[in-house]
PDB file of N, CA and C in Angstrom:
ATOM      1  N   UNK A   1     102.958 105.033  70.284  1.00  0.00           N
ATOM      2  CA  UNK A   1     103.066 104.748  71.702  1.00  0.00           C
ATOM      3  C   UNK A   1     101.775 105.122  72.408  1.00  0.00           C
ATOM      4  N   UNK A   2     101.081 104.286  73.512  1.00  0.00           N
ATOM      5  CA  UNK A   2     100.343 104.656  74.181  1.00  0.00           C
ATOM      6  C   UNK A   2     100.382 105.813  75.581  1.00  0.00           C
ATOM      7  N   UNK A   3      99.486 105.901  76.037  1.00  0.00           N
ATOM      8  CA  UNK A   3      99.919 106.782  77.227  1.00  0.00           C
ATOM      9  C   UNK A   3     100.625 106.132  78.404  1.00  0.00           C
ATOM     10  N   UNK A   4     101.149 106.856  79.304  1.00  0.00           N
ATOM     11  CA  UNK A   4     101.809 106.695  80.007  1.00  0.00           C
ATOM     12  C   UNK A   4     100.547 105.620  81.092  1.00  0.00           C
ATOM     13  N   UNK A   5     101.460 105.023  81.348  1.00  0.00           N
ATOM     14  CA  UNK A   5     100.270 104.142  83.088  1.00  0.00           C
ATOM     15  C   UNK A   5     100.780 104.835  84.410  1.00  0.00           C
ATOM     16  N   UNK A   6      99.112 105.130  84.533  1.00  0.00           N
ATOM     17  CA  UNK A   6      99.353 106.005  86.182  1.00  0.00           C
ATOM     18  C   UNK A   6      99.407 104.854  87.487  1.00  0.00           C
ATOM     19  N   UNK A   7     100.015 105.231  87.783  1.00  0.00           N
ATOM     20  CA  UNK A   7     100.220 104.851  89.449  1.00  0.00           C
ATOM     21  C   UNK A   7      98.741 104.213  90.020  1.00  0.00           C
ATOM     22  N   UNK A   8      99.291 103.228  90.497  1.00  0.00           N
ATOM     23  CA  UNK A   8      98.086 102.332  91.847  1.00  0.00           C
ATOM     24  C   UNK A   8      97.726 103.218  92.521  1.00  0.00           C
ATOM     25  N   UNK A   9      96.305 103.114  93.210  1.00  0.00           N
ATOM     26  CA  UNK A   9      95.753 103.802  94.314  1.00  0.00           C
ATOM     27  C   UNK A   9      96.255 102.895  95.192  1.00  0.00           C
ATOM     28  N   UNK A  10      96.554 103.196  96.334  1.00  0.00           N
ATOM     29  CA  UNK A  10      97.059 102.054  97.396  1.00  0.00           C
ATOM     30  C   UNK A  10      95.659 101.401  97.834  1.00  0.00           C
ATOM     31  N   UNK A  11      94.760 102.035  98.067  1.00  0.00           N
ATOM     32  CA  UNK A  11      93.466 101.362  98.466  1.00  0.00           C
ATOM     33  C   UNK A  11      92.688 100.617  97.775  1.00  0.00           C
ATOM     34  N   UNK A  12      92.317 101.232  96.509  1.00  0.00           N
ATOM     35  CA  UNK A  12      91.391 100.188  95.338  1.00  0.00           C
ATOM     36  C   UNK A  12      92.231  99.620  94.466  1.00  0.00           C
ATOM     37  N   UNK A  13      93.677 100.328  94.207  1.00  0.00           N
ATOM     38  CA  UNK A  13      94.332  99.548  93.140  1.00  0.00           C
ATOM     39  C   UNK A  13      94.285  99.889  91.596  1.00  0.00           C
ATOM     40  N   UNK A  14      93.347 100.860  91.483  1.00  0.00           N
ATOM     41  CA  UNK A  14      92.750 101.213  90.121  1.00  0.00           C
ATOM     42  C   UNK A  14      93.839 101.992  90.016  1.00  0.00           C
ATOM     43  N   UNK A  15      93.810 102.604  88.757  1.00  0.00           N
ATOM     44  CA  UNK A  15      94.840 103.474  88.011  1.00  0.00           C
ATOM     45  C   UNK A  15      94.604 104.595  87.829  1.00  0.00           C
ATOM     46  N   UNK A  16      94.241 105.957  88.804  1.00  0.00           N
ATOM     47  CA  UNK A  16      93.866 106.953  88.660  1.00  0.00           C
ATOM     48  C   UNK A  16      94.905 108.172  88.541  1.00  0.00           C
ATOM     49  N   UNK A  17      95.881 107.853  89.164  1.00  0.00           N
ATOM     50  CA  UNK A  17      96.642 109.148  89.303  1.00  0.00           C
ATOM     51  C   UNK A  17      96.089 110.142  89.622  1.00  0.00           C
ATOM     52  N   UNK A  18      95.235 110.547  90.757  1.00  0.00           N
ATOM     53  CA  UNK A  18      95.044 111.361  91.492  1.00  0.00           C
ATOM     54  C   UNK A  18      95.782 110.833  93.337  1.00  0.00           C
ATOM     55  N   UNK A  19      95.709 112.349  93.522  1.00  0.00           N
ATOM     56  CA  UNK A  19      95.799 112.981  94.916  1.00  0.00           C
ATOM     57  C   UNK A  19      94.831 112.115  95.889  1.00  0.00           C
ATOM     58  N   UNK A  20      93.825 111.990  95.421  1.00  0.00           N
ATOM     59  CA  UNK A  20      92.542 111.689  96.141  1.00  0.00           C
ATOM     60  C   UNK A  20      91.894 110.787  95.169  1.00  0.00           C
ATOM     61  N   UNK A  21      91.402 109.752  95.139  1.00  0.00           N
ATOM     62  CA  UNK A  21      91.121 109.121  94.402  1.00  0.00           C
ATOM     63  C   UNK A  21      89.448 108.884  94.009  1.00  0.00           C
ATOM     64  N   UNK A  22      88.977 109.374  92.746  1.00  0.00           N
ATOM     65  CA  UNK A  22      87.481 109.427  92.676  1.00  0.00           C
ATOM     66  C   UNK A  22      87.041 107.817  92.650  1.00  0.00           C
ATOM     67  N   UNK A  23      87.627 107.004  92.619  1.00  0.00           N
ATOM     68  CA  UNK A  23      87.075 105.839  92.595  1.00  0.00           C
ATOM     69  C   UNK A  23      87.019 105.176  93.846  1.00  0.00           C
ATOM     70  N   UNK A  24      87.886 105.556  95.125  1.00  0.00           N
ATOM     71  CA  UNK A  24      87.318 104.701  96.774  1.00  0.00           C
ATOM     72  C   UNK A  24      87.569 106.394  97.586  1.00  0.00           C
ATOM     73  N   UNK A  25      88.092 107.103  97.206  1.00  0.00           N
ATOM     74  CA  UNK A  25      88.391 108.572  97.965  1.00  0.00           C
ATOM     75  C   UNK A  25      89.114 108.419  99.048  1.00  0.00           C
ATOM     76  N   UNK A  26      90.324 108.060  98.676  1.00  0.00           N
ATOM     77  CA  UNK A  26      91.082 107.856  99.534  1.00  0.00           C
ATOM     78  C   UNK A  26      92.371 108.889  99.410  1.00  0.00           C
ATOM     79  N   UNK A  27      93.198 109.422  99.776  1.00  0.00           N
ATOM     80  CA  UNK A  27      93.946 110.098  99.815  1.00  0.00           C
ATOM     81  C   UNK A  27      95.443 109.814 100.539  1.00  0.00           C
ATOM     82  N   UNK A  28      95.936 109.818  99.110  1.00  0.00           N
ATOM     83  CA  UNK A  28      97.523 109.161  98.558  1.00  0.00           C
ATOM     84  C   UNK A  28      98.331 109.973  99.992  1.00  0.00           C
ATOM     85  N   UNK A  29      98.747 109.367 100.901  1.00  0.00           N
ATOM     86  CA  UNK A  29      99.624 109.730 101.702  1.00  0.00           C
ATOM     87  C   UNK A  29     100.863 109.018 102.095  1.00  0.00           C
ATOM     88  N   UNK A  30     100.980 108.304 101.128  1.00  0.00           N
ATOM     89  CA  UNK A  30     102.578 107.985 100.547  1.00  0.00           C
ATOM     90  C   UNK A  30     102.789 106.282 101.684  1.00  0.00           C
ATOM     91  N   UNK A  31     101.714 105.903 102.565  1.00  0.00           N
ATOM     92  CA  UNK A  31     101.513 104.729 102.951  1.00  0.00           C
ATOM     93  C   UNK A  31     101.632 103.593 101.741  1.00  0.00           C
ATOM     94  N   UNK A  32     102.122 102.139 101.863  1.00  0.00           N
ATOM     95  CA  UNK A  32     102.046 101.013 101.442  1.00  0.00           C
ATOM     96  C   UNK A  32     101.736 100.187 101.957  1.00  0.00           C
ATOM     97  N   UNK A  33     102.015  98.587 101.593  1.00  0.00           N
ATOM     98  CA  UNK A  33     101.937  97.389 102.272  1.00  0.00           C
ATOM     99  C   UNK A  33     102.587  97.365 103.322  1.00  0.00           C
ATOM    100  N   UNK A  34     104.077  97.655 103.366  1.00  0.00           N
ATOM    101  CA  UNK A  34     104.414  97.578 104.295  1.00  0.00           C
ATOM    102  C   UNK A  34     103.873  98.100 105.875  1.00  0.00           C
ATOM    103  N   UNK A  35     103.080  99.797 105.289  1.00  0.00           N
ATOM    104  CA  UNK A  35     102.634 100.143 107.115  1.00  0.00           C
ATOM    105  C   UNK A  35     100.824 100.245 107.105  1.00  0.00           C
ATOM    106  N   UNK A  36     100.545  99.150 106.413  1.00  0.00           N
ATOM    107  CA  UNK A  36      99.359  99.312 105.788  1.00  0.00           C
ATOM    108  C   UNK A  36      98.476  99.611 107.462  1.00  0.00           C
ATOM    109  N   UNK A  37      98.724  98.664 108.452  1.00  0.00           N
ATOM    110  CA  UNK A  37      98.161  99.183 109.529  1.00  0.00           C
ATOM    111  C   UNK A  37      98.339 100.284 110.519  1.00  0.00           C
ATOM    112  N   UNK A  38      98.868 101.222 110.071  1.00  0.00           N
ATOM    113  CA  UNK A  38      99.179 101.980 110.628  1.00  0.00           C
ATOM    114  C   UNK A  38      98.474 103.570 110.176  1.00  0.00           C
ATOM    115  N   UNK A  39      98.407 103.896 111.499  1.00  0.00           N
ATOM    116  CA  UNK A  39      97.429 104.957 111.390  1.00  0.00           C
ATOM    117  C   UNK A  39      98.090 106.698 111.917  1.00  0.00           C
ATOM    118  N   UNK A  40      98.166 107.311 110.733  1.00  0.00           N
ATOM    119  CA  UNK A  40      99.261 108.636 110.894  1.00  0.00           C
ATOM    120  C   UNK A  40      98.458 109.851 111.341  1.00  0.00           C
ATOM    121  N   UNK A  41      97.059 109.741 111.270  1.00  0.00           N
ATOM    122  CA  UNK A  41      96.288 111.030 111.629  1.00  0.00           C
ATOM    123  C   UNK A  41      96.751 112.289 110.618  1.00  0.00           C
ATOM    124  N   UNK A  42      96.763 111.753 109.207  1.00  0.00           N
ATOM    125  CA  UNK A  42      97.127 112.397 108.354  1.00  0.00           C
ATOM    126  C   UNK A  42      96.000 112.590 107.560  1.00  0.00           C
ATOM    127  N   UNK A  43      96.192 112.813 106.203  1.00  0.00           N
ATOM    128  CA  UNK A  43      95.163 113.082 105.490  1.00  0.00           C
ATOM    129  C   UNK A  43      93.721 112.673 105.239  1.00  0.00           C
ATOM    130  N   UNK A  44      93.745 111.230 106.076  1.00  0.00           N
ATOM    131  CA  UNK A  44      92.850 110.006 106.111  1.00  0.00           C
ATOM    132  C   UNK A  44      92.487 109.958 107.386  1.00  0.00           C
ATOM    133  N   UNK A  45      92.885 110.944 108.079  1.00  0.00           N
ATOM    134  CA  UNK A  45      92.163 110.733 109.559  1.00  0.00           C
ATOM    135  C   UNK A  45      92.368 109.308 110.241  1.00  0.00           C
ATOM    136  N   UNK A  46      91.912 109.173 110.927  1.00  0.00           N
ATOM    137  CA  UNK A  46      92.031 107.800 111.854  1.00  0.00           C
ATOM    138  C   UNK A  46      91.924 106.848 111.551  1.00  0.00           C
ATOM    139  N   UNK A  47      92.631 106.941 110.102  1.00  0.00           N
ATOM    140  CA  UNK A  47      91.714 105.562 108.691  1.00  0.00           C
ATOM    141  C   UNK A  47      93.117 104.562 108.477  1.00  0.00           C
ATOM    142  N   UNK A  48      93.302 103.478 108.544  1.00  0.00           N
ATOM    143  CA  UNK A  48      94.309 102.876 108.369  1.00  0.00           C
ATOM    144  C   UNK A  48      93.958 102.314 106.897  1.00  0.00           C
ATOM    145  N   UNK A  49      95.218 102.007 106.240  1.00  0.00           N
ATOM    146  CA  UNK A  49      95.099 101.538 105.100  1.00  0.00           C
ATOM    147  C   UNK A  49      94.526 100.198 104.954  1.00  0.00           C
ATOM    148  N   UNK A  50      94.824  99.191 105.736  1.00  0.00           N
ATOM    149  CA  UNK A  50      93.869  97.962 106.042  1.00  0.00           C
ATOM    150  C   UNK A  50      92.267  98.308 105.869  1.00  0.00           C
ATOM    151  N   UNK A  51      91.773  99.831 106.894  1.00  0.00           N
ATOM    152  CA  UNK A  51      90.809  99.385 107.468  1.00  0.00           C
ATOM    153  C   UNK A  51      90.067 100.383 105.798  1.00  0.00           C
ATOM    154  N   UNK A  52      90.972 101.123 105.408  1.00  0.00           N
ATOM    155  CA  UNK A  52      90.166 101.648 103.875  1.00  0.00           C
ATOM    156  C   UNK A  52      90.083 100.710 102.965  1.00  0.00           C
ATOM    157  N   UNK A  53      90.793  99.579 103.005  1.00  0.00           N
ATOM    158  CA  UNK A  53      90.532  98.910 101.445  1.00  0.00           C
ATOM    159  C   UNK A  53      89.557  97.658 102.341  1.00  0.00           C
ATOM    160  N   UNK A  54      89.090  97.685 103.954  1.00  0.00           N
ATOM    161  CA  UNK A  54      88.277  96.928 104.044  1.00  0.00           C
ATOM    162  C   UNK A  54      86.920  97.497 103.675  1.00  0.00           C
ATOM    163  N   UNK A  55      87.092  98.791 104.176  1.00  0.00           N
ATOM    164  CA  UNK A  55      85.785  99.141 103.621  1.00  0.00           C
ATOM    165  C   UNK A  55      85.538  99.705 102.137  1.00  0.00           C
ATOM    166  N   UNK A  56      86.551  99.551 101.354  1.00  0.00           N
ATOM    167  CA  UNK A  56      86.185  99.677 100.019  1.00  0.00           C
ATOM    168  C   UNK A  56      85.715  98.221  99.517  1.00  0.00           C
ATOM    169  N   UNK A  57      86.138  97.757  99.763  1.00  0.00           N
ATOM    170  CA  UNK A  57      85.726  96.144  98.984  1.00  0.00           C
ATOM    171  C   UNK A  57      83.897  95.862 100.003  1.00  0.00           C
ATOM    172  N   UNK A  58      83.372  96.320 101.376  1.00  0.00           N
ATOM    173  CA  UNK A  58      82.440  96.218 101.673  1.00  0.00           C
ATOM    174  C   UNK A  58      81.436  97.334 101.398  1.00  0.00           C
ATOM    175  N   UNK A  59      81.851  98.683 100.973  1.00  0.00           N
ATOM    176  CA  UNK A  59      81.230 100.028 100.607  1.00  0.00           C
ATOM    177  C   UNK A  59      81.394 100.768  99.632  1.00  0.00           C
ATOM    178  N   UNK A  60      82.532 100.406  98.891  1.00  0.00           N
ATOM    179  CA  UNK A  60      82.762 100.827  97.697  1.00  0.00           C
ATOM    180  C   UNK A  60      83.232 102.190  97.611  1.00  0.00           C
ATOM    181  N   UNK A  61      83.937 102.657  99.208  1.00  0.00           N
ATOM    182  CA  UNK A  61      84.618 103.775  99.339  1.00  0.00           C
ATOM    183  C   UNK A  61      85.418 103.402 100.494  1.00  0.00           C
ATOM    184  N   UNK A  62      86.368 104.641 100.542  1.00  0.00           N
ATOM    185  CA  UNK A  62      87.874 104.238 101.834  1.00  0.00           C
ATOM    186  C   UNK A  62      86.889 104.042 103.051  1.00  0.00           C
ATOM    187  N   UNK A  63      85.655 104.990 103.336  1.00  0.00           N
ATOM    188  CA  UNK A  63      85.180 105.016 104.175  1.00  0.00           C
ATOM    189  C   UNK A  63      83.697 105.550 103.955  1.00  0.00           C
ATOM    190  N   UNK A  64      82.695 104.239 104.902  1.00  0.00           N
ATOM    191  CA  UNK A  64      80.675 104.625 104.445  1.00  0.00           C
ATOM    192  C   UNK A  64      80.665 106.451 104.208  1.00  0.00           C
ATOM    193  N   UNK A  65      81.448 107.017 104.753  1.00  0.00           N
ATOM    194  CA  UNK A  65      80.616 108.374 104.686  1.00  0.00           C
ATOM    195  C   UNK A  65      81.152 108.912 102.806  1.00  0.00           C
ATOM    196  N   UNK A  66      82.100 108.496 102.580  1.00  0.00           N
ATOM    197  CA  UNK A  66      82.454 108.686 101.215  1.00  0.00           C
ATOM    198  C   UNK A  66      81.446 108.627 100.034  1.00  0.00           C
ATOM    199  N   UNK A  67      80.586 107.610 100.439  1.00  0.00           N
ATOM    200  CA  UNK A  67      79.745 106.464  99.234  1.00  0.00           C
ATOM    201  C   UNK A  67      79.256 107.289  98.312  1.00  0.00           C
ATOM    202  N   UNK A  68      78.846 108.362  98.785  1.00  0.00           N
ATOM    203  CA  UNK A  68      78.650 109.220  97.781  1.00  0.00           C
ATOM    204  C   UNK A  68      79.226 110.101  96.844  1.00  0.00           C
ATOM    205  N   UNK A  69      80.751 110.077  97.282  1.00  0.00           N
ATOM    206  CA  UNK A  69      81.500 110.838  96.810  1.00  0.00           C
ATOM    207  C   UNK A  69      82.114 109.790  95.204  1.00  0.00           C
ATOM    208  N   UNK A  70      82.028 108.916  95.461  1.00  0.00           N
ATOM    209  CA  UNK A  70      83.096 108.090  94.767  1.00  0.00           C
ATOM    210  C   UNK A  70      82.155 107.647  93.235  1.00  0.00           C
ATOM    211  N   UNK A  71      83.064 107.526  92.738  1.00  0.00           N
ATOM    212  CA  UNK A  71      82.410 106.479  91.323  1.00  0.00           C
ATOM    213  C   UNK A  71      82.807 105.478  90.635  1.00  0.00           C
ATOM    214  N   UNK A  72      82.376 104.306  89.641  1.00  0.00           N
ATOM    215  CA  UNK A  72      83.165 103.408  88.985  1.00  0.00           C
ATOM    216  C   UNK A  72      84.076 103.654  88.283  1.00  0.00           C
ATOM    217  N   UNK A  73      85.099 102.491  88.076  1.00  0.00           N
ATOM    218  CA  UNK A  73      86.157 102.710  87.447  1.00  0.00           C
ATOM    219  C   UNK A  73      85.940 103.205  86.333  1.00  0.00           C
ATOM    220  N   UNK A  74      86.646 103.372  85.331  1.00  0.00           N
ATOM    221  CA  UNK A  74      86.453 103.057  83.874  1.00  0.00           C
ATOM    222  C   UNK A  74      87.802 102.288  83.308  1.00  0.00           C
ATOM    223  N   UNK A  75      87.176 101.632  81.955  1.00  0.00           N
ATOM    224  CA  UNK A  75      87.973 100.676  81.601  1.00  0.00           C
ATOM    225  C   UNK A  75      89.658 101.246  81.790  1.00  0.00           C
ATOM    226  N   UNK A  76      89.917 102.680  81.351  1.00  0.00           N
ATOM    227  CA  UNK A  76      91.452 102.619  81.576  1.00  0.00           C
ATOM    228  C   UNK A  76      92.448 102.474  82.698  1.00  0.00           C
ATOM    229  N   UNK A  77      91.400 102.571  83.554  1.00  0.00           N
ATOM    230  CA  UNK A  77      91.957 102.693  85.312  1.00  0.00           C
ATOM    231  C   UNK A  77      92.075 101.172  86.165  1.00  0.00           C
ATOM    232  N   UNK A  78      91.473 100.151  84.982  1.00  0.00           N
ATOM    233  CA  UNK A  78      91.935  99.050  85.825  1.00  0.00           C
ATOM    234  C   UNK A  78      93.437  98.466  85.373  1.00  0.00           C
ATOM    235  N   UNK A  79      93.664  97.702  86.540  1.00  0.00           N
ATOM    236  CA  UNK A  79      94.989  97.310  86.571  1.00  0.00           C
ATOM    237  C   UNK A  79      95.390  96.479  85.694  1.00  0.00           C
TER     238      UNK A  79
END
């Protein structure tokens, strides 16, 4: 048997199973599709889930100040 498959990041989608995700640094606060625009002033600050996976797909993090924080996938983390 192989390993178990971790959980979607809601923002990049990759397969990290983290809290916080080293690949867009976004931080799992239990948001989905459904309230994707919606903004809780939670762990993500004033960051809506829309507006993190817009700026991951244009910056390659939830948010520009991240860019440095984050890194590429690796092959096991894609979907």
């Amino acid at each position: 048997m192989g390993q178990p498959t971790l959980p979607r990041c809601a923002c990049c989608g990759y397969r990290t199973g983290c809290t916080t995700c080293p690949i867009c640094y976004w931080t799992d606060d239990g948001r989905d599709d459904p309230s994707v625009s919606v903004v809780t002033g939670s762990r993500n600050g004033e960051l809506s889930l829309a507006d993190a996976r817009l700026n991951y797909s244009i910056y390659g993090a939830s948010a520009p100040r991240y860019q440095e924080l984050v890194r590429p996938p690796r092959d096991d983390e894609r979907p």
